[in-house]
C-alpha atoms as a PDB file:
ATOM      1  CA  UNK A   1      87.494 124.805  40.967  1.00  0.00           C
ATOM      2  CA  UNK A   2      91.409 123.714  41.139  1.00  0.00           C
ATOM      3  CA  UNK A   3      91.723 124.468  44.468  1.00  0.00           C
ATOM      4  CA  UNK A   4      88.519 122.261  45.397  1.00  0.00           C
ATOM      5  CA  UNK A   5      89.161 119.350  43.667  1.00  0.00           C
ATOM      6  CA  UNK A   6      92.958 119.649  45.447  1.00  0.00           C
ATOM      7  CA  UNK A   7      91.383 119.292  48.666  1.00  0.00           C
ATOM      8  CA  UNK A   8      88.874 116.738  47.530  1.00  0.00           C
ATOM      9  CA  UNK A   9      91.960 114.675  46.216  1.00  0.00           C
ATOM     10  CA  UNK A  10      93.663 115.280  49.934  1.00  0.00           C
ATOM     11  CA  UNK A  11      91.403 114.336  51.833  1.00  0.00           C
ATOM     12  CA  UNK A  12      90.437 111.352  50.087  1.00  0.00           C
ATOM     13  CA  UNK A  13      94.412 110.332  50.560  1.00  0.00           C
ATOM     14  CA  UNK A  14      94.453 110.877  54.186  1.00  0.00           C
ATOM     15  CA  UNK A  15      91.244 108.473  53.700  1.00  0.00           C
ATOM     16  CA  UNK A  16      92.760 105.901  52.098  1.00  0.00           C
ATOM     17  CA  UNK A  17      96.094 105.623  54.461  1.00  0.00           C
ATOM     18  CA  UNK A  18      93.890 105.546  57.282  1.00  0.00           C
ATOM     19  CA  UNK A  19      91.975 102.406  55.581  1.00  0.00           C
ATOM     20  CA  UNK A  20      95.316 101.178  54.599  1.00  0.00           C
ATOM     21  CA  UNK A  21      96.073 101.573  58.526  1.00  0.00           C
ATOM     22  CA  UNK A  22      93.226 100.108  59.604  1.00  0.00           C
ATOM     23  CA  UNK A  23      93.254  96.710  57.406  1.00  0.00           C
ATOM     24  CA  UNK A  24      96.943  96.150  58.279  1.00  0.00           C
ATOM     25  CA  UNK A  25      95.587  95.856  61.979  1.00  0.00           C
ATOM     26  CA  UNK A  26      93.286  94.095  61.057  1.00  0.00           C
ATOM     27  CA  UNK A  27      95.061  91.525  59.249  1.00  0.00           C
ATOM     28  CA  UNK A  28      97.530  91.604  62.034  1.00  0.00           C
ATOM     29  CA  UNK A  29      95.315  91.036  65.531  1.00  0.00           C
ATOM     30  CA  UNK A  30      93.091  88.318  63.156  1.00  0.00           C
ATOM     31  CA  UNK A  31      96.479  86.024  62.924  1.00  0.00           C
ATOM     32  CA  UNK A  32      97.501  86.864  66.667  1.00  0.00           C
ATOM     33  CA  UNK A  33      93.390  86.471  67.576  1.00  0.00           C
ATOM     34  CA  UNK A  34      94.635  89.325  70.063  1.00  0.00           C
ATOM     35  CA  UNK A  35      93.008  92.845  70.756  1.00  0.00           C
ATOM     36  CA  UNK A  36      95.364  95.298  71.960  1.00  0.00           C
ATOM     37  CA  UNK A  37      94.352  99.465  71.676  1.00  0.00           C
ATOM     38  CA  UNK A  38      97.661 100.597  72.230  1.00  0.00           C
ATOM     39  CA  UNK A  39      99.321 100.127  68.898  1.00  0.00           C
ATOM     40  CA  UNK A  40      96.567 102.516  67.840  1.00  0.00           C
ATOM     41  CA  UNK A  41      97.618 105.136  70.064  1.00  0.00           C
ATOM     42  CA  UNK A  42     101.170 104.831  68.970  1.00  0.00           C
ATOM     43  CA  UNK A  43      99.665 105.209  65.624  1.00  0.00           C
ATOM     44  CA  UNK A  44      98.290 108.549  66.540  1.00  0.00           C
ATOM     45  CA  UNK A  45     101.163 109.781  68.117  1.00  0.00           C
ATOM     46  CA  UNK A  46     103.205 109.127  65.902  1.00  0.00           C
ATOM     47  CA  UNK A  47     100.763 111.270  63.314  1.00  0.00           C
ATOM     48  CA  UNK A  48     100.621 113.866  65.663  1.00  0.00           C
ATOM     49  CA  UNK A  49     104.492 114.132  65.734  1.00  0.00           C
ATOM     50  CA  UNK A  50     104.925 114.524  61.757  1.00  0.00           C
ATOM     51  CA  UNK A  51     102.033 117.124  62.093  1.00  0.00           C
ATOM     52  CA  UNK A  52     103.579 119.177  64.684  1.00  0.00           C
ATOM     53  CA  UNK A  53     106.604 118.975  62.748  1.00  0.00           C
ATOM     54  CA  UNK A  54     105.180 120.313  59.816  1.00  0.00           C
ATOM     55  CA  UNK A  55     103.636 123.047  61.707  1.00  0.00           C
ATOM     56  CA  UNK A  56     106.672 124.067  63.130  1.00  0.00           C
ATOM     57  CA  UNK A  57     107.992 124.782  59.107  1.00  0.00           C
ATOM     58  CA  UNK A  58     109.925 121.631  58.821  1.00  0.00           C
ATOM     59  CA  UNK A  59     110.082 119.131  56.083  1.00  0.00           C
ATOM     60  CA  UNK A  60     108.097 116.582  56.179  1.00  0.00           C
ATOM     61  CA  UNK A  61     110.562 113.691  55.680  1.00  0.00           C
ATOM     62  CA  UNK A  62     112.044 115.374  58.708  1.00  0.00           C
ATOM     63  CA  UNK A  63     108.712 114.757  60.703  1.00  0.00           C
ATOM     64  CA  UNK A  64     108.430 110.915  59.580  1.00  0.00           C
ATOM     65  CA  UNK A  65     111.987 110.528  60.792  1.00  0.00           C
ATOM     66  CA  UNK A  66     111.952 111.663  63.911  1.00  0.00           C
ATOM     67  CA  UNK A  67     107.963 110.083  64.620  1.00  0.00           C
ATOM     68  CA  UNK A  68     109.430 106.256  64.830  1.00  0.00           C
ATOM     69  CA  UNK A  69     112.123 107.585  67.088  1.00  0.00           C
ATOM     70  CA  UNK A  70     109.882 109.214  69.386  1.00  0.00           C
ATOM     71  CA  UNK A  71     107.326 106.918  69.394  1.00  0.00           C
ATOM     72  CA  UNK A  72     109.878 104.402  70.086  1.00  0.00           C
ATOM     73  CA  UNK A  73     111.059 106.509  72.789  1.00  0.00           C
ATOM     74  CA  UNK A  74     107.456 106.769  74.400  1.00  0.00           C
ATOM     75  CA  UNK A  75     107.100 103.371  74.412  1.00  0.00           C
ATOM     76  CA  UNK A  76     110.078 102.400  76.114  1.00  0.00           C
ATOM     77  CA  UNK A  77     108.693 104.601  78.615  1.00  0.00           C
END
């Protein structure tokens, strides 16, 4: 019953980030009245970089450290 109501608290984390993601946006393109899809994809990538990371055994303050650098890095390119 522990172990369900961990992953019931977990998930509804990654839930609220994600609406915390998704309001900033939204706050953000409303004041620029501008649509733009690719700071979502940076968002993503970014994610995927600090889960990778953590699959790979490393901390996960390692992962968010090195996500803004290689998103940066991407979009540069």
């Amino acid at each position: 019953m522990a172990e369900l109501a961990t992953i019931a608290l977990n998930g509804a984390t990654y839930v609220l980030v994600l609406i915390l993601v998704a309001l900033g946006l939204v706050v953000v393109f409303g004041m620029m009245r501008v649509i733009n899809m690719a700071h979502g994809e940076l968002f993503m990538l970014g994610a995927y970089v600090v889960v990778a990371a953590k699959a790979l055994g490393l901390p996960f303050w390692l992962g968010a450290l090195a996500a803004p650098l290689l998103v940066g890095l991407a979009g540069l390119a």
